[in-house]
C-alpha atoms as a PDB file:
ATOM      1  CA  UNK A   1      85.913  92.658 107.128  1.00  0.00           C
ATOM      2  CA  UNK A   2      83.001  90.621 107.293  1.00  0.00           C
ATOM      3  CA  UNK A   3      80.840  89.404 104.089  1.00  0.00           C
ATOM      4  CA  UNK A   4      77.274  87.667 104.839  1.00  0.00           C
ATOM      5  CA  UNK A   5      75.653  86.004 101.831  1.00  0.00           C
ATOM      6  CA  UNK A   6      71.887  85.878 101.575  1.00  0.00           C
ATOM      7  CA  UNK A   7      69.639  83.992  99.862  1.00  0.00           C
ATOM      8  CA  UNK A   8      68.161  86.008  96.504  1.00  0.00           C
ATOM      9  CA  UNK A   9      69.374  89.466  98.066  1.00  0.00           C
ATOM     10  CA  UNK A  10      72.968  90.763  98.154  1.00  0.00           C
ATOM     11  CA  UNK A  11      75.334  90.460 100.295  1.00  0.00           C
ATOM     12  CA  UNK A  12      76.024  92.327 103.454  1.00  0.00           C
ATOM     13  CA  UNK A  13      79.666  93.276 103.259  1.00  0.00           C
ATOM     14  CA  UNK A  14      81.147  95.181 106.135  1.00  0.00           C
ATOM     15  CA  UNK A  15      84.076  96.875 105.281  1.00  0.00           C
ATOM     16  CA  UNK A  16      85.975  99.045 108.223  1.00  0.00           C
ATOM     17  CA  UNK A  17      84.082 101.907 108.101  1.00  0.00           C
ATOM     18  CA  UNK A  18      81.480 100.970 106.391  1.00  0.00           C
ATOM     19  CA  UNK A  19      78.511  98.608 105.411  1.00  0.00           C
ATOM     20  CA  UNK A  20      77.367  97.919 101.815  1.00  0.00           C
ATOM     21  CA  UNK A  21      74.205  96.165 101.388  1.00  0.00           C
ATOM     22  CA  UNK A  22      70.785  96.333  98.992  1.00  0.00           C
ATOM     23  CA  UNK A  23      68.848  99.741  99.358  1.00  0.00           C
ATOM     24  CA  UNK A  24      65.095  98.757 101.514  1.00  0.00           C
ATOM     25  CA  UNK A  25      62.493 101.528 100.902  1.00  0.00           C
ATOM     26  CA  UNK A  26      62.484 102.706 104.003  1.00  0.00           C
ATOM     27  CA  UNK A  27      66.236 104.017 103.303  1.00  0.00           C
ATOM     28  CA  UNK A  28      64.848 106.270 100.385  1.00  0.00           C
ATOM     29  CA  UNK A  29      64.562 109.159 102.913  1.00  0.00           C
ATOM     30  CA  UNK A  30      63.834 113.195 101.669  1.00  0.00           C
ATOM     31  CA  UNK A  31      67.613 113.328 102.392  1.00  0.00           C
ATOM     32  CA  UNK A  32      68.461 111.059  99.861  1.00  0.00           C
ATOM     33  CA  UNK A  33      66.251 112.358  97.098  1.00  0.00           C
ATOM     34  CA  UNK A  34      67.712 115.766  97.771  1.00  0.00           C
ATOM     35  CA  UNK A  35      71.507 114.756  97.179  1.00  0.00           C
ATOM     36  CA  UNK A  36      70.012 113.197  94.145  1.00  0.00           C
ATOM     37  CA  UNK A  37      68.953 115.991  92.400  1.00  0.00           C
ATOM     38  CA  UNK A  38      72.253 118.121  93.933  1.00  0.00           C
ATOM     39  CA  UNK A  39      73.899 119.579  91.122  1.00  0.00           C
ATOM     40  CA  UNK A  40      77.437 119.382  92.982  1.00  0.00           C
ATOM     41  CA  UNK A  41      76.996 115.914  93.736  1.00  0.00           C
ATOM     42  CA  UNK A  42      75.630 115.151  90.304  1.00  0.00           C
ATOM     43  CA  UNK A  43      77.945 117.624  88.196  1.00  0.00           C
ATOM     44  CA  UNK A  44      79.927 114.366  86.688  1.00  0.00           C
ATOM     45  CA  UNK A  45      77.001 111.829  86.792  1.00  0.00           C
ATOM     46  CA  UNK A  46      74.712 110.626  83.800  1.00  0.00           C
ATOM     47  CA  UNK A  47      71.736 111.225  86.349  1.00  0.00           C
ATOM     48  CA  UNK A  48      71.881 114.652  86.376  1.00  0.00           C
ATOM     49  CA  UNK A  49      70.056 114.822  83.228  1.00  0.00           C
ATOM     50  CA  UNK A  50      66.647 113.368  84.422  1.00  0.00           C
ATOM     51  CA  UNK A  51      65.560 115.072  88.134  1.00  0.00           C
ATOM     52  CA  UNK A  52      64.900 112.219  90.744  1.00  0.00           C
ATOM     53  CA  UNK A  53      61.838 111.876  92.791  1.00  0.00           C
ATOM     54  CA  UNK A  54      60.367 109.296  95.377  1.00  0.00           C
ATOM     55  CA  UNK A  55      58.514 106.946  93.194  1.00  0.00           C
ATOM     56  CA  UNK A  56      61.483 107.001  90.710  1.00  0.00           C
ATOM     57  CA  UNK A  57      63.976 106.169  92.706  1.00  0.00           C
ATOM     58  CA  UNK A  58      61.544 103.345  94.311  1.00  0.00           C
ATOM     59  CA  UNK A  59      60.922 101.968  90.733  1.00  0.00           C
ATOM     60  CA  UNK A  60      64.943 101.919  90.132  1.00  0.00           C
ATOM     61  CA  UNK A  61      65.451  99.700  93.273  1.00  0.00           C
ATOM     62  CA  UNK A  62      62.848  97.773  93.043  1.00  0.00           C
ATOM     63  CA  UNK A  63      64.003  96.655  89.697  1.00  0.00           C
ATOM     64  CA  UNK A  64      67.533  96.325  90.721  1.00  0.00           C
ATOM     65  CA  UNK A  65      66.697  93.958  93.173  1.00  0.00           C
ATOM     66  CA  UNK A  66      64.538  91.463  90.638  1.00  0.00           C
ATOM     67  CA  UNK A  67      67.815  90.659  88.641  1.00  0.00           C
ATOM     68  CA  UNK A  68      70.853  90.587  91.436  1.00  0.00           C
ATOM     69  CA  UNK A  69      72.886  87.951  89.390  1.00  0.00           C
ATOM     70  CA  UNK A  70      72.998  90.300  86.398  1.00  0.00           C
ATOM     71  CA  UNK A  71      72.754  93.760  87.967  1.00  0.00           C
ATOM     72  CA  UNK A  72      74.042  95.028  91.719  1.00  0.00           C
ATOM     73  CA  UNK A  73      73.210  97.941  93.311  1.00  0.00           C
ATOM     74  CA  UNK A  74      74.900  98.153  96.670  1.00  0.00           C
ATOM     75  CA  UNK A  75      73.816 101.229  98.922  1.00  0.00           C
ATOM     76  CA  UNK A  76      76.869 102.295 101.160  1.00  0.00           C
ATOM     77  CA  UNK A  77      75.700 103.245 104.836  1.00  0.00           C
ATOM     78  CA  UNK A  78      78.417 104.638 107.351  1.00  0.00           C
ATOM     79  CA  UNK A  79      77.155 105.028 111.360  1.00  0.00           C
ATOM     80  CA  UNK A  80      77.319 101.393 111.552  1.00  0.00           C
ATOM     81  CA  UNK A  81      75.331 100.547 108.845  1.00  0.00           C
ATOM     82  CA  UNK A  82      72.401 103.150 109.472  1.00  0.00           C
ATOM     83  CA  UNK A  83      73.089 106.007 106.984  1.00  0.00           C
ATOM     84  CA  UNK A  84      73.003 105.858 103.204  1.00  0.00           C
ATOM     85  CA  UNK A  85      75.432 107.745 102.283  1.00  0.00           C
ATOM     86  CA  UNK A  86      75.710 106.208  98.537  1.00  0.00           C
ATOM     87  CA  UNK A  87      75.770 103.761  95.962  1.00  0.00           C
ATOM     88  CA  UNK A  88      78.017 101.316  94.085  1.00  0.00           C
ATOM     89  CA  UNK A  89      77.108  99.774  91.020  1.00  0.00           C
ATOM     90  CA  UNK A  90      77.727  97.211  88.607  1.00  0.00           C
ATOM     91  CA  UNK A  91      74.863  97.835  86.107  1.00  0.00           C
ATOM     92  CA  UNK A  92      75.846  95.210  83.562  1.00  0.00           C
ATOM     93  CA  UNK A  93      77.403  92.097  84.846  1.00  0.00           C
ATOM     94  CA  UNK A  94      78.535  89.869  81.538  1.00  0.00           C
ATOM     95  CA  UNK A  95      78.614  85.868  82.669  1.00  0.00           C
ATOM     96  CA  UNK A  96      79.649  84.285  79.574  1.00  0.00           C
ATOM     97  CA  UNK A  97      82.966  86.711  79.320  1.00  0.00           C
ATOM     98  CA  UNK A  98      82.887  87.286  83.474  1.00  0.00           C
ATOM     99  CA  UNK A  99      83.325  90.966  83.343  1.00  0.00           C
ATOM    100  CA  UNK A 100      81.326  94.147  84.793  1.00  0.00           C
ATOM    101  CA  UNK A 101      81.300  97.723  84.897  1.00  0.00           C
ATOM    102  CA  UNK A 102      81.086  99.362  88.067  1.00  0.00           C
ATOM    103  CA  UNK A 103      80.241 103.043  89.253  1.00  0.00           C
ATOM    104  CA  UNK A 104      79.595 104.923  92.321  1.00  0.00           C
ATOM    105  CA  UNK A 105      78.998 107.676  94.532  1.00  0.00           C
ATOM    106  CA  UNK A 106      79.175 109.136  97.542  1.00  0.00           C
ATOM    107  CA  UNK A 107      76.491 112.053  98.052  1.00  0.00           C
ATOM    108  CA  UNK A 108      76.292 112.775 101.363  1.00  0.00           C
ATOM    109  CA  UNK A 109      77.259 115.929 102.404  1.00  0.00           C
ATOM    110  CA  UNK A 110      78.875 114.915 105.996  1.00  0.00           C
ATOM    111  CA  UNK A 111      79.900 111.613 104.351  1.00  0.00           C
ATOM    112  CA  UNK A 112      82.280 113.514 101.731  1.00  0.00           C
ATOM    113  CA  UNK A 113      86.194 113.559 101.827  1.00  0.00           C
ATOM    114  CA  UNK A 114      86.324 110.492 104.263  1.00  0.00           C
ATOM    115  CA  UNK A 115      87.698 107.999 101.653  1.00  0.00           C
ATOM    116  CA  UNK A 116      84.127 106.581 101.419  1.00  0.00           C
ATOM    117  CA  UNK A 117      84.057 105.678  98.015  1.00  0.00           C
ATOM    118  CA  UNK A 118      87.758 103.875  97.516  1.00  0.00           C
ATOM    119  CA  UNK A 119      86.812 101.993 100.489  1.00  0.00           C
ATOM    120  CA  UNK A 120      82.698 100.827  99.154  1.00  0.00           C
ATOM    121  CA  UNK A 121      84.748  99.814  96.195  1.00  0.00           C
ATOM    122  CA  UNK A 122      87.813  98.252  97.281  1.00  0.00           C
ATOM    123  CA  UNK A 123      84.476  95.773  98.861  1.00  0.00           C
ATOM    124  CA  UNK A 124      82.639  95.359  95.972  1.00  0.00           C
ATOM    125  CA  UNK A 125      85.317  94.972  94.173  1.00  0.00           C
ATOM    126  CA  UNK A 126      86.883  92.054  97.061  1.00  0.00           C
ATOM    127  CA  UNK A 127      83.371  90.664  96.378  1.00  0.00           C
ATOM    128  CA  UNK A 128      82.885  90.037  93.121  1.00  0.00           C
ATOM    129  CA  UNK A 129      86.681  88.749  92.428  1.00  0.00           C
ATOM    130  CA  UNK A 130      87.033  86.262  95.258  1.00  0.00           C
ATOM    131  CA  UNK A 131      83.668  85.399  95.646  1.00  0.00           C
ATOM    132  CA  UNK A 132      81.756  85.642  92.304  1.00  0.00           C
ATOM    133  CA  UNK A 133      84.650  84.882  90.359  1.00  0.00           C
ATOM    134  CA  UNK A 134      85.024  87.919  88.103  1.00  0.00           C
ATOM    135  CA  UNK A 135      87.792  88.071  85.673  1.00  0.00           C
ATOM    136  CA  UNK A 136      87.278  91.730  84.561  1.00  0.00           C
ATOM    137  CA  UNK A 137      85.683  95.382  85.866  1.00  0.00           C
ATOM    138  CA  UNK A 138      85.916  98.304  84.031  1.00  0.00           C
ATOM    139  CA  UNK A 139      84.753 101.935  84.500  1.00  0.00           C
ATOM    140  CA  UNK A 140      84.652 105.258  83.194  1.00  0.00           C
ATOM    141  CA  UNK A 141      85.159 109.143  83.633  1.00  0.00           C
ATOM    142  CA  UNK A 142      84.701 112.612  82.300  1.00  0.00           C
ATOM    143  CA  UNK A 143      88.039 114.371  81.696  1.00  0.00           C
ATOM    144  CA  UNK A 144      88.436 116.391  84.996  1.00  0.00           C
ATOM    145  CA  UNK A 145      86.952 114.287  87.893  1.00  0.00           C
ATOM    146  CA  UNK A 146      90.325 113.985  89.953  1.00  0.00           C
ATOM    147  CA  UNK A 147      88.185 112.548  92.663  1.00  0.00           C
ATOM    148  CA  UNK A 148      86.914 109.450  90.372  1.00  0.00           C
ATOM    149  CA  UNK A 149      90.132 109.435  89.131  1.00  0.00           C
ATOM    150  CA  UNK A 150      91.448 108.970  92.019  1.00  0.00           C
ATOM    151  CA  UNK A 151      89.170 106.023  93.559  1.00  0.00           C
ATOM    152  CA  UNK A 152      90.166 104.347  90.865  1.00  0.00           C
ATOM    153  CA  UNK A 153      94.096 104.461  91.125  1.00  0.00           C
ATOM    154  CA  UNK A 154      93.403 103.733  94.680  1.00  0.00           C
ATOM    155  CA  UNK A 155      91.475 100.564  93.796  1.00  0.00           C
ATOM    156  CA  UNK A 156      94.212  99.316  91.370  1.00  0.00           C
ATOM    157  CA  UNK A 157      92.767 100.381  87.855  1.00  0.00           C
ATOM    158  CA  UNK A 158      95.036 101.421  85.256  1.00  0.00           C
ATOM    159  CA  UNK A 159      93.784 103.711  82.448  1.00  0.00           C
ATOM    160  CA  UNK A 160      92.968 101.698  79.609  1.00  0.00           C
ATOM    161  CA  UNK A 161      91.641 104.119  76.900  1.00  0.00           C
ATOM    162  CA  UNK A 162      89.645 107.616  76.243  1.00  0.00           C
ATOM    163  CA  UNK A 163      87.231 108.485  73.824  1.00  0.00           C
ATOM    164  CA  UNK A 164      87.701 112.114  72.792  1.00  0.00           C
ATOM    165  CA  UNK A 165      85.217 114.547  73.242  1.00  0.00           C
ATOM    166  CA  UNK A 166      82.730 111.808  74.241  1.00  0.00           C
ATOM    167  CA  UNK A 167      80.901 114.439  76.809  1.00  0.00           C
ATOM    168  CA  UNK A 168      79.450 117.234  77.846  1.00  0.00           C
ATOM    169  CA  UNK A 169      80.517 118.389  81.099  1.00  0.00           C
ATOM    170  CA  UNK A 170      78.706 120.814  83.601  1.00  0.00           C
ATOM    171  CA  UNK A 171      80.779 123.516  82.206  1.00  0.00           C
ATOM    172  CA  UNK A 172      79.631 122.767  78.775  1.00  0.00           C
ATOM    173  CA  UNK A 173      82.558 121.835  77.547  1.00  0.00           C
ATOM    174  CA  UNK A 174      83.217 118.576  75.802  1.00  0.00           C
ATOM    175  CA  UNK A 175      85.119 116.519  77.352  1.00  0.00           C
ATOM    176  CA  UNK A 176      86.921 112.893  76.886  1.00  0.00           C
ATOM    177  CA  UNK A 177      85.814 109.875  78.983  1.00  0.00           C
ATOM    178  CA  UNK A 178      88.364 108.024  80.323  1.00  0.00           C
ATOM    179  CA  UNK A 179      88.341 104.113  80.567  1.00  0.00           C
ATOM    180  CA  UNK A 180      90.003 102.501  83.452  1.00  0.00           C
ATOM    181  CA  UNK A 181      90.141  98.393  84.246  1.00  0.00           C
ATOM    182  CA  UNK A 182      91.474  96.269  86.339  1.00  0.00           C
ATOM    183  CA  UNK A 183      91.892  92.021  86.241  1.00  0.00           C
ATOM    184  CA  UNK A 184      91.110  90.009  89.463  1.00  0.00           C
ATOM    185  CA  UNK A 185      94.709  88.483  89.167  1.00  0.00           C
ATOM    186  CA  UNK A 186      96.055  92.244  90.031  1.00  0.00           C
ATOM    187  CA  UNK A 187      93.917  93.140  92.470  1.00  0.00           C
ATOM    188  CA  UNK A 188      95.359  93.543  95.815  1.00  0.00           C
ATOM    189  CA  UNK A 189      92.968  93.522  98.986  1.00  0.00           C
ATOM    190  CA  UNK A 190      94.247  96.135 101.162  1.00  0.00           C
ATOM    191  CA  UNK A 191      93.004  95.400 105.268  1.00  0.00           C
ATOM    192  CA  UNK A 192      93.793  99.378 105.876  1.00  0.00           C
ATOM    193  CA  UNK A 193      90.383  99.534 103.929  1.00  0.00           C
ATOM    194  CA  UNK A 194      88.801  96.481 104.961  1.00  0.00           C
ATOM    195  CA  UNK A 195      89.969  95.718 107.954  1.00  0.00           C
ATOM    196  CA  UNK A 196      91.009  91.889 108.637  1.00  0.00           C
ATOM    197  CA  UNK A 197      90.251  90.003 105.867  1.00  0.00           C
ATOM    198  CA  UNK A 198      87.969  87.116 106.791  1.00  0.00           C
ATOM    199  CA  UNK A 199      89.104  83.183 107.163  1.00  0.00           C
ATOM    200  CA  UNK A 200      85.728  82.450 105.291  1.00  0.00           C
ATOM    201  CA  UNK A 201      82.145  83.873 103.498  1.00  0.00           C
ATOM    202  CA  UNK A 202      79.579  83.809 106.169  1.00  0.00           C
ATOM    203  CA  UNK A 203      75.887  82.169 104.893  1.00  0.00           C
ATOM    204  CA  UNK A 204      73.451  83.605 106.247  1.00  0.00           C
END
């Protein structure tokens, strides 16, 4: 595992398959925009509601980058950093109480059913405990998604609470979102995910 801080951008964090850094424009390709608007990829996602083009997107990541201390939007590329294959996200980081929520997803077609998303996690999530000092991440679920689910047991989280009927699923059925957290103190960096974990941060 390698992590290489940069001045006002984030990090580049190189897990053992993978490398998690800010999306540049030239990474919102046709390809992405498409797995965007896929309803299979977006079945369990907020985002499914609005359709995504080019200058949306571009507008999101723009504005994600202007505010990195409060918001981070990691793109996850696999082929050594050249594909974006998806996105993790903590879209409100909390500094007075030092807590986040965090979501993701993998939408790449090819990328899918490699482990891709419990291992862009597992970094983000080394990354904002050891280095940023987090105390807290949270995240949520609709009632169903194994595969988030999943990620998150894989990551540590326990489940922490559901609100009942909260959504409506792609089924339209209403279903209850599920809360899971997890506390710096029990998080346990696994190397099968990251590889070596480093001596040191790298500054770039």
């Amino acid at each position: 595992m390698k992590i290489i801080l940069r001045d006002n951008r984030l990090p580049i964090i190189k897990t053992k398959n993978l490398v998690l850094r800010d999306i540049e424009l030239q990474d919102i390709s046709v390809e992405y925009i498409e797995w965007l608007n896929d309803p299979v990829v977006t079945r369990y996602l907020e985002i499914r509601f609005v359709p995504q083009t080019k200058d949306k997107v571009i507008e999101y990541v723009q504005s994600a980058l202007k505010d990195i201390r409060n918001k981070m939007h990691f793109g996850v590329y696999d082929k050594g950093g050249r594909r974006l294959v998806g996105t993790v996200t903590l879209p409100h980081i909390d500094w007075n109480h030092y807590f986040a929520d965090i979501s993701f997803v993998i939408g790449h077609s090819e990328a899918s059913g490699k482990g891709y998303a419990t291992e862009a996690v597992h970094g983000v999530v080394y990354y904002v405990f050891r280095q940023c000092k987090l105390v807290k991440l949270y995240g949520g679920y609709y009632q169903g998604h194994e595969n988030s689910a999943n990620v998150f047991r894989k990551n540590g989280f326990r489940t922490e609470g559901r609100i009942s009927k909260k959504f409506i699923d792609y089924k339209n059925q209403r279903v209850d979102h599920i809360i899971e957290g997890l506390l710096s103190k029990e998080f346990k960096p696994d190397e099968k995910l990251l590889g070596k974990l480093p001596p040191k941060i790298i500054v770039d």
